[in-house]
PDB file of N, CA and C in Angstrom:
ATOM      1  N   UNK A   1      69.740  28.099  -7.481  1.00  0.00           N
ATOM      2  CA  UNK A   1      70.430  29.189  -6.844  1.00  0.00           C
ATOM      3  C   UNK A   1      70.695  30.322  -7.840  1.00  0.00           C
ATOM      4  N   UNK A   2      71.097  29.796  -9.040  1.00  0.00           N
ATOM      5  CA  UNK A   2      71.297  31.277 -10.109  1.00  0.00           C
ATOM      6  C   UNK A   2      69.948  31.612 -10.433  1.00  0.00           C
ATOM      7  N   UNK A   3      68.881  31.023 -11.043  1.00  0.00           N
ATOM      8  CA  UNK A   3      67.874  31.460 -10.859  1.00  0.00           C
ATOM      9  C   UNK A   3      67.007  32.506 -10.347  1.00  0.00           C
ATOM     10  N   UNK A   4      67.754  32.073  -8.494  1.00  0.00           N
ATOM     11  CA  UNK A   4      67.435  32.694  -7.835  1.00  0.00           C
ATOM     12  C   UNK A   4      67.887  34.011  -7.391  1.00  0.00           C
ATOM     13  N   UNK A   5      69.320  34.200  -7.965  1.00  0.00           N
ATOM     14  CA  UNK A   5      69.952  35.863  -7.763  1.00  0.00           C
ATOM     15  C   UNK A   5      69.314  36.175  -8.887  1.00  0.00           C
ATOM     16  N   UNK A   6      69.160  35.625 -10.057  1.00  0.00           N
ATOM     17  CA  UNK A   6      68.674  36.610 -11.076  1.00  0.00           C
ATOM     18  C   UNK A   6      67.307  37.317 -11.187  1.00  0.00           C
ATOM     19  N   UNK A   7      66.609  36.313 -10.600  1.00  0.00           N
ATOM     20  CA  UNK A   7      65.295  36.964 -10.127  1.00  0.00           C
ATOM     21  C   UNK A   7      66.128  38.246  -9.523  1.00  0.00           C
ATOM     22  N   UNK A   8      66.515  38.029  -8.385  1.00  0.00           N
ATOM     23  CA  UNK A   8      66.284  39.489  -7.408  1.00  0.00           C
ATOM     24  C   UNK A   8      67.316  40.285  -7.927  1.00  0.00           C
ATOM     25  N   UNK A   9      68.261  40.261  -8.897  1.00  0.00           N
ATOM     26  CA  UNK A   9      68.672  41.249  -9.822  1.00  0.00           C
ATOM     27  C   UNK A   9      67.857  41.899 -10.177  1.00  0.00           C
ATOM     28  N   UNK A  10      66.936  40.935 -11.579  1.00  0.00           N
ATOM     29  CA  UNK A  10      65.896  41.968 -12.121  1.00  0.00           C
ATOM     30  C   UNK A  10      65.250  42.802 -11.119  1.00  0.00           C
ATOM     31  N   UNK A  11      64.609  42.434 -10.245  1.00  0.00           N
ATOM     32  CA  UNK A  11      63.817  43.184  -9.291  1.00  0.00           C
ATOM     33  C   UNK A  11      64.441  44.131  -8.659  1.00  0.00           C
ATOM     34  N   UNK A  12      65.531  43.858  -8.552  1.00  0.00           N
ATOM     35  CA  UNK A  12      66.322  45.332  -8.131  1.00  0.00           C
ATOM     36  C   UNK A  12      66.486  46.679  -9.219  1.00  0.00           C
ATOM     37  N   UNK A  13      66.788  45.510 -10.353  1.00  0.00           N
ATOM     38  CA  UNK A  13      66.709  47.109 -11.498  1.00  0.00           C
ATOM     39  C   UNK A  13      65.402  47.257 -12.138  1.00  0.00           C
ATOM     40  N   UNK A  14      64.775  46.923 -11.487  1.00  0.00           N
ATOM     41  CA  UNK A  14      62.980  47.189 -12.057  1.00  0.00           C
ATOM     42  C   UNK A  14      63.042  48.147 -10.661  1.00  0.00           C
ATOM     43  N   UNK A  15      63.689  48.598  -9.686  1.00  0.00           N
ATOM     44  CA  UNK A  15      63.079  49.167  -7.909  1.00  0.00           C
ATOM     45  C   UNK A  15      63.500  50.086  -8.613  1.00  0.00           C
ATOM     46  N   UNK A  16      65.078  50.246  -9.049  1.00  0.00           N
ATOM     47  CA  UNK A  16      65.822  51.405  -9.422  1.00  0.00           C
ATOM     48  C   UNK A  16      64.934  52.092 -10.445  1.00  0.00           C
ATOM     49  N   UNK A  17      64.492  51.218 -11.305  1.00  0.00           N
ATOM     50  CA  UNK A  17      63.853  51.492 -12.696  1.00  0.00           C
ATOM     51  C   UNK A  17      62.721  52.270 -12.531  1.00  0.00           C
ATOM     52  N   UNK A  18      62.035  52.200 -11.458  1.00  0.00           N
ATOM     53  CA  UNK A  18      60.601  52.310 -11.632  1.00  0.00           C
ATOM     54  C   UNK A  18      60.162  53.909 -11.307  1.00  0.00           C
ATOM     55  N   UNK A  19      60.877  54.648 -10.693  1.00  0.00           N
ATOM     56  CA  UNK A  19      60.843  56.106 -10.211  1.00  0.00           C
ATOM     57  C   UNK A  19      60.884  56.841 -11.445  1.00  0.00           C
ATOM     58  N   UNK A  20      62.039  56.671 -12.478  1.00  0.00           N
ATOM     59  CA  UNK A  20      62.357  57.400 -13.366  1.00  0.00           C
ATOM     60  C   UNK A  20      60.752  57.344 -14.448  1.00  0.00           C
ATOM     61  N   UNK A  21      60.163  55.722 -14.206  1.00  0.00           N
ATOM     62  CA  UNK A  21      59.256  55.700 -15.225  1.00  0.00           C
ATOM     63  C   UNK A  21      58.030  56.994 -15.356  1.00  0.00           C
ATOM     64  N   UNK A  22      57.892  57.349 -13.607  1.00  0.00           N
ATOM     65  CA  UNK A  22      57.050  57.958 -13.186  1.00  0.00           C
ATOM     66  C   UNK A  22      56.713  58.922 -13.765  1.00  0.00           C
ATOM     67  N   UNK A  23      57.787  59.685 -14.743  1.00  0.00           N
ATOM     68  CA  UNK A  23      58.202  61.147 -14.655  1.00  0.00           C
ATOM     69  C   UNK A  23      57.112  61.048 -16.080  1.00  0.00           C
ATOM     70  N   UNK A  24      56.704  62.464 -16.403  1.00  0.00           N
ATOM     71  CA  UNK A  24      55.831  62.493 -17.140  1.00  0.00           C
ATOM     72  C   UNK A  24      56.595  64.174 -18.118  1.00  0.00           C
ATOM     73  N   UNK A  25      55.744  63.446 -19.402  1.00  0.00           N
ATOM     74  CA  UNK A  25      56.177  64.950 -20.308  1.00  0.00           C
ATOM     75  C   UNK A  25      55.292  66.037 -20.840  1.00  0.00           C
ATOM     76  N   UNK A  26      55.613  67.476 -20.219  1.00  0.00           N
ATOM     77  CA  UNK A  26      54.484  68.306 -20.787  1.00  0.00           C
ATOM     78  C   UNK A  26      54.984  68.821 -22.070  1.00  0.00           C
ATOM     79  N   UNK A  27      54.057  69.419 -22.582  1.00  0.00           N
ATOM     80  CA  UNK A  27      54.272  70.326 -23.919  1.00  0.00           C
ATOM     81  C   UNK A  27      54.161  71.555 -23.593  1.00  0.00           C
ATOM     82  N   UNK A  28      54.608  72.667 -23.721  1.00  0.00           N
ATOM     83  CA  UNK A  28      54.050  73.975 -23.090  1.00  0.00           C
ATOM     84  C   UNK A  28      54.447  75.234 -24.328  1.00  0.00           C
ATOM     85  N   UNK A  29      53.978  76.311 -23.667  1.00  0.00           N
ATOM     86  CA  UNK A  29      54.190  77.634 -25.057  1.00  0.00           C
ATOM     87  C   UNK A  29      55.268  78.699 -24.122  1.00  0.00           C
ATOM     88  N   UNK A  30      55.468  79.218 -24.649  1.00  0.00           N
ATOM     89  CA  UNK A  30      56.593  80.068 -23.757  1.00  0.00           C
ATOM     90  C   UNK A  30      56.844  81.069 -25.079  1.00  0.00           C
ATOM     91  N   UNK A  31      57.401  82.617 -24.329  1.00  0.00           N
ATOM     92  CA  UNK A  31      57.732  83.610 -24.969  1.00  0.00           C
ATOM     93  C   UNK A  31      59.432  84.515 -24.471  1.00  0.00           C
ATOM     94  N   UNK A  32      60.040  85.120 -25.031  1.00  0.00           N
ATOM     95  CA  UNK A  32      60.976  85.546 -25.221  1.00  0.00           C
ATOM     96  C   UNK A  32      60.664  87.259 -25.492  1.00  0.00           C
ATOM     97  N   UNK A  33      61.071  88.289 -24.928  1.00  0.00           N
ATOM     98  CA  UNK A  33      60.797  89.775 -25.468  1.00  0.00           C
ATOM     99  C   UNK A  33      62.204  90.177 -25.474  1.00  0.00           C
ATOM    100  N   UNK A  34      62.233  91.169 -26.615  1.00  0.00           N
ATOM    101  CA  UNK A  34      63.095  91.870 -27.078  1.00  0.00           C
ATOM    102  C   UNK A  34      64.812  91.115 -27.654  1.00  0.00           C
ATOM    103  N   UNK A  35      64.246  90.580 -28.552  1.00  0.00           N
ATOM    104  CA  UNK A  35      62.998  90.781 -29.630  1.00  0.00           C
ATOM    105  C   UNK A  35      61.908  89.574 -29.416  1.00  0.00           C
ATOM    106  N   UNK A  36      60.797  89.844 -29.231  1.00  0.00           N
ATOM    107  CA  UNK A  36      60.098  88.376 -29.025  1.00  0.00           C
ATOM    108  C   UNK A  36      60.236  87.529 -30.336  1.00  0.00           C
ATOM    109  N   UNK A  37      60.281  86.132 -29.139  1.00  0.00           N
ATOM    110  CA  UNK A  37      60.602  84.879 -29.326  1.00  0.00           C
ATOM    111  C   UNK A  37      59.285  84.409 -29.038  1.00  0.00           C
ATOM    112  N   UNK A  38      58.396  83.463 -30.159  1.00  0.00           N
ATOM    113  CA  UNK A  38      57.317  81.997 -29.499  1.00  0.00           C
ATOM    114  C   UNK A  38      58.198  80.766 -29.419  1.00  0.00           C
ATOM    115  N   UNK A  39      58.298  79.769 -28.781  1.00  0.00           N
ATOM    116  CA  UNK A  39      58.605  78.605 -28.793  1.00  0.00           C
ATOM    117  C   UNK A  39      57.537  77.896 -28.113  1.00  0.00           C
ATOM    118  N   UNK A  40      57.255  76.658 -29.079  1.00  0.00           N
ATOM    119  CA  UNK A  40      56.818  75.201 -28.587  1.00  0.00           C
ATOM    120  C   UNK A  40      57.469  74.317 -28.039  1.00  0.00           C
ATOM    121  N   UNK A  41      57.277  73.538 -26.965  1.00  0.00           N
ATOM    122  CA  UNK A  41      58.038  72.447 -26.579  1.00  0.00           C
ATOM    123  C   UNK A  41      57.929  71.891 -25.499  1.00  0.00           C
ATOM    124  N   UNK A  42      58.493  70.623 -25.480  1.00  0.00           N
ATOM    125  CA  UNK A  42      58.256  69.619 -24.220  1.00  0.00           C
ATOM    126  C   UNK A  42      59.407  69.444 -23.450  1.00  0.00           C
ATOM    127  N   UNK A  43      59.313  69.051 -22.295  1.00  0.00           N
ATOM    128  CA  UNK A  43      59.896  68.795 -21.098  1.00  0.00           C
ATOM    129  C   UNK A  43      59.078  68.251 -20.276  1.00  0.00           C
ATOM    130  N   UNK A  44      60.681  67.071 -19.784  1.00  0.00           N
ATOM    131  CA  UNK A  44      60.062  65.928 -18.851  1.00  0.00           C
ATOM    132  C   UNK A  44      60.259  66.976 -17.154  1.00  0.00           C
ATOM    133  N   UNK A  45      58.866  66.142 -16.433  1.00  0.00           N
ATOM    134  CA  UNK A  45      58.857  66.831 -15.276  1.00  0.00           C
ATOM    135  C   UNK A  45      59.048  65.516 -14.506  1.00  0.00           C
ATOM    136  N   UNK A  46      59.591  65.640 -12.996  1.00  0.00           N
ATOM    137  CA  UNK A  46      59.009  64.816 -12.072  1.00  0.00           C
ATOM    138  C   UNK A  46      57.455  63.979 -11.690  1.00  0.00           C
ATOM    139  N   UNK A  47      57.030  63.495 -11.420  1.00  0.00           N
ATOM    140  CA  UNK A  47      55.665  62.870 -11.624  1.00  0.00           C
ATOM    141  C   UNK A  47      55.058  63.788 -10.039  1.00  0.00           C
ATOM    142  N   UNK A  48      55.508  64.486  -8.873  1.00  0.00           N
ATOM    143  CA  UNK A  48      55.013  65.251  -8.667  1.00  0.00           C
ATOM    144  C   UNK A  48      54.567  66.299  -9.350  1.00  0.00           C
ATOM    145  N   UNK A  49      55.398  66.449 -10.368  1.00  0.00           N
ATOM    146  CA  UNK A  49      54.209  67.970 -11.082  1.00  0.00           C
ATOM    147  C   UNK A  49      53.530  67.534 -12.505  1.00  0.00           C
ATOM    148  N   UNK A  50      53.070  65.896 -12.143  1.00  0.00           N
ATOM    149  CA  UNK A  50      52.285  66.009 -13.606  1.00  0.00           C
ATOM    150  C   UNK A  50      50.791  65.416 -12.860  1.00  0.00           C
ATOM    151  N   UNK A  51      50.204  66.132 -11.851  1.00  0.00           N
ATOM    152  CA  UNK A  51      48.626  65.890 -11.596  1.00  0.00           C
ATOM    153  C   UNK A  51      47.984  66.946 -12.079  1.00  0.00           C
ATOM    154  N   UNK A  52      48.016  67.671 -12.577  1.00  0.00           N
ATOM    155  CA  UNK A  52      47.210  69.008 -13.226  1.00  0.00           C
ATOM    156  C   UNK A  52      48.545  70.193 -14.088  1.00  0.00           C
ATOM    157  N   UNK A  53      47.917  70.934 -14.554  1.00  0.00           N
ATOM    158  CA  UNK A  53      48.575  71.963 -15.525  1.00  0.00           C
ATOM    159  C   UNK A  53      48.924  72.925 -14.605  1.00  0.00           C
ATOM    160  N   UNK A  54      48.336  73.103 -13.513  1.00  0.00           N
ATOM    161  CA  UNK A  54      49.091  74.561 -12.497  1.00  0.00           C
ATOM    162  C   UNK A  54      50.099  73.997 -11.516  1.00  0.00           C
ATOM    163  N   UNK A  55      50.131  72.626 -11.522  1.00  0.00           N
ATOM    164  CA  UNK A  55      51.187  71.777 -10.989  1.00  0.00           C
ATOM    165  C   UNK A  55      52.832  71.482 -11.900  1.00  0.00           C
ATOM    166  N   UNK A  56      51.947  71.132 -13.012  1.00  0.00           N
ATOM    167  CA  UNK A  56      53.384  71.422 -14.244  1.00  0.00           C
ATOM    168  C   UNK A  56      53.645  72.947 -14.411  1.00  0.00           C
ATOM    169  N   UNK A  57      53.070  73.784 -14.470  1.00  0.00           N
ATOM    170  CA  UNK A  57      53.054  75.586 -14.676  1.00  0.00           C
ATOM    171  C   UNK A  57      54.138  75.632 -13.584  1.00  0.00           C
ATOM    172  N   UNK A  58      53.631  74.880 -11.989  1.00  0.00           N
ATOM    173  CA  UNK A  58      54.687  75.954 -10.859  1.00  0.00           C
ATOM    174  C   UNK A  58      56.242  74.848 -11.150  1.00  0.00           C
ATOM    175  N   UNK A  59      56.213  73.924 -11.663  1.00  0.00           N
ATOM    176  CA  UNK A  59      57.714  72.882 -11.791  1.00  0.00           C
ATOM    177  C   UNK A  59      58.811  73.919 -13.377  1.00  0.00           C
ATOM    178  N   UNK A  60      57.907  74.155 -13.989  1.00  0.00           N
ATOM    179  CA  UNK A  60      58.410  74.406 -15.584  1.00  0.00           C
ATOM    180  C   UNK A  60      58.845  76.019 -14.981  1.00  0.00           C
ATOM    181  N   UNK A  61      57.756  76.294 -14.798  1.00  0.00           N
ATOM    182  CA  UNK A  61      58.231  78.142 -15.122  1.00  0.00           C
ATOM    183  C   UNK A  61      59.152  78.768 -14.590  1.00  0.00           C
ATOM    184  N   UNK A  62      60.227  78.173 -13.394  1.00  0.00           N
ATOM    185  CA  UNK A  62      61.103  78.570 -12.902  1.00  0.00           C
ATOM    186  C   UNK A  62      62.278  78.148 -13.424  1.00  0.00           C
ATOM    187  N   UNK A  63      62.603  76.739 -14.283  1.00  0.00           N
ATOM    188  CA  UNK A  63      63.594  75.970 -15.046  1.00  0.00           C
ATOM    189  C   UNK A  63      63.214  77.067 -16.598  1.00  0.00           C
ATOM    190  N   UNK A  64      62.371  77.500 -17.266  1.00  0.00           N
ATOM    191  CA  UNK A  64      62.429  78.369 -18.142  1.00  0.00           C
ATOM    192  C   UNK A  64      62.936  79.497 -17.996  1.00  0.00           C
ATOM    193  N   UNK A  65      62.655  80.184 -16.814  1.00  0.00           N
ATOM    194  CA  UNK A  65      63.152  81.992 -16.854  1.00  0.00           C
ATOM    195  C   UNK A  65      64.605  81.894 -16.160  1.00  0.00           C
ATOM    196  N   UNK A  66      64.850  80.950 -15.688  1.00  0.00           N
ATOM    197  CA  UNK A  66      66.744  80.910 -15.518  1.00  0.00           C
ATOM    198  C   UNK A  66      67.384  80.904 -17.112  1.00  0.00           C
ATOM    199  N   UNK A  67      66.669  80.442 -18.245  1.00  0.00           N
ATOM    200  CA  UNK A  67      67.005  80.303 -19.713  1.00  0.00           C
ATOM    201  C   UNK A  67      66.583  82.120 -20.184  1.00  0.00           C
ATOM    202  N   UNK A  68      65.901  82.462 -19.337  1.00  0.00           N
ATOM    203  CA  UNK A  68      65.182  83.974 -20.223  1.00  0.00           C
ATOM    204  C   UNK A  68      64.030  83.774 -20.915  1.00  0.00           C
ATOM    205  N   UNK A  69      63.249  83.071 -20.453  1.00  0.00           N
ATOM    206  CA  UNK A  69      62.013  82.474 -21.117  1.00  0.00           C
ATOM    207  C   UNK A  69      60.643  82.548 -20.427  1.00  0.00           C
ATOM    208  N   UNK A  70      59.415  82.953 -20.565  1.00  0.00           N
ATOM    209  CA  UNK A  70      58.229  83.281 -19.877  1.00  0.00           C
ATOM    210  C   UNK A  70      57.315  82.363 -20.368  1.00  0.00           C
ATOM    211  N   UNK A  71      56.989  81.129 -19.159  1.00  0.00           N
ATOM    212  CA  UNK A  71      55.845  80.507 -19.552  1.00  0.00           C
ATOM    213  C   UNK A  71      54.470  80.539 -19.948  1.00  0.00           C
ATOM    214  N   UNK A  72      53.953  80.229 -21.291  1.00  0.00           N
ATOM    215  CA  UNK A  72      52.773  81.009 -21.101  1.00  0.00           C
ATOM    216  C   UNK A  72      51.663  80.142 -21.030  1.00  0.00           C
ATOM    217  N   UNK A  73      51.763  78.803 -21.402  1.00  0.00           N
ATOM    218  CA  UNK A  73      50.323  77.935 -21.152  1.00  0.00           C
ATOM    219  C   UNK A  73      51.430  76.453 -20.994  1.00  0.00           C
ATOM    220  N   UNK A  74      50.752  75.570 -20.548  1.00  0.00           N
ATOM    221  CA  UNK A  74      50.994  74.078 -20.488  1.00  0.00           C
ATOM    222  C   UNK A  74      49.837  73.649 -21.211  1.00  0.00           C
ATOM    223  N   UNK A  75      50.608  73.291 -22.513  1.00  0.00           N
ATOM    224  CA  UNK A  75      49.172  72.699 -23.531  1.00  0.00           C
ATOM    225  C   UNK A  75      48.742  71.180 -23.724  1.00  0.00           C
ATOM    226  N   UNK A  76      49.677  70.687 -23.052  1.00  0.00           N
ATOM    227  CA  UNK A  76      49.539  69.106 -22.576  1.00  0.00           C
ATOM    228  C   UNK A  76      49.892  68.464 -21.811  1.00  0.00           C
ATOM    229  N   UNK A  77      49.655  67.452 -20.912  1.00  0.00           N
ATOM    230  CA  UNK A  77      50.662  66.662 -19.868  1.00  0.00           C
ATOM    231  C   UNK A  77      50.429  64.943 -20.550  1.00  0.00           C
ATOM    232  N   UNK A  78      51.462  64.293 -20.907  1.00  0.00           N
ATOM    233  CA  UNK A  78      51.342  62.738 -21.240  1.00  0.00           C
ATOM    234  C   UNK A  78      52.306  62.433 -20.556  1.00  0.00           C
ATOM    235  N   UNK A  79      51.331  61.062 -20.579  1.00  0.00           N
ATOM    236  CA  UNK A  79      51.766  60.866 -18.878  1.00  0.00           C
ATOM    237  C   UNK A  79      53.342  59.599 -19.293  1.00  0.00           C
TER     238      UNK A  79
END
């Protein structure tokens, strides 16, 4: 019987667990004017926007320019 809740414990926090795993991290370039700014850097996306780079481009570039920041390439997605 304990055995047996603990099984379906784990399996419950592996259900909970398993969405977050999904999420994937891009690397991207972004710019700043007046005075320009380059920055490198990554951010985790939802695993809806990590099937292609114009999929991470439309998730990222709107969470950047609320900061004042202009996306300019997605130079990697790992998954």
């Amino acid at each position: 019987m304990k055995r047996t809740i603990f099984t379906l414990a784990a399996l419950a926090a592996l259900t909970v667990a398993g969405p977050a795993l999904a999420d994937c991290t891009v690397k991207y370039k972004a710019k700043q004017d007046n005075p320009l700014q380059l920055m490198a850097g990554e951010a985790t996306l939802p695993d809806s926007a990590c099937g292609s780079k114009d999929a991470a481009a439309a998730a990222l570039a709107p969470k950047l320019a609320k900061e004042g920041w202009t996306l300019l390439a997605i130079v990697a997605i790992l998954g």
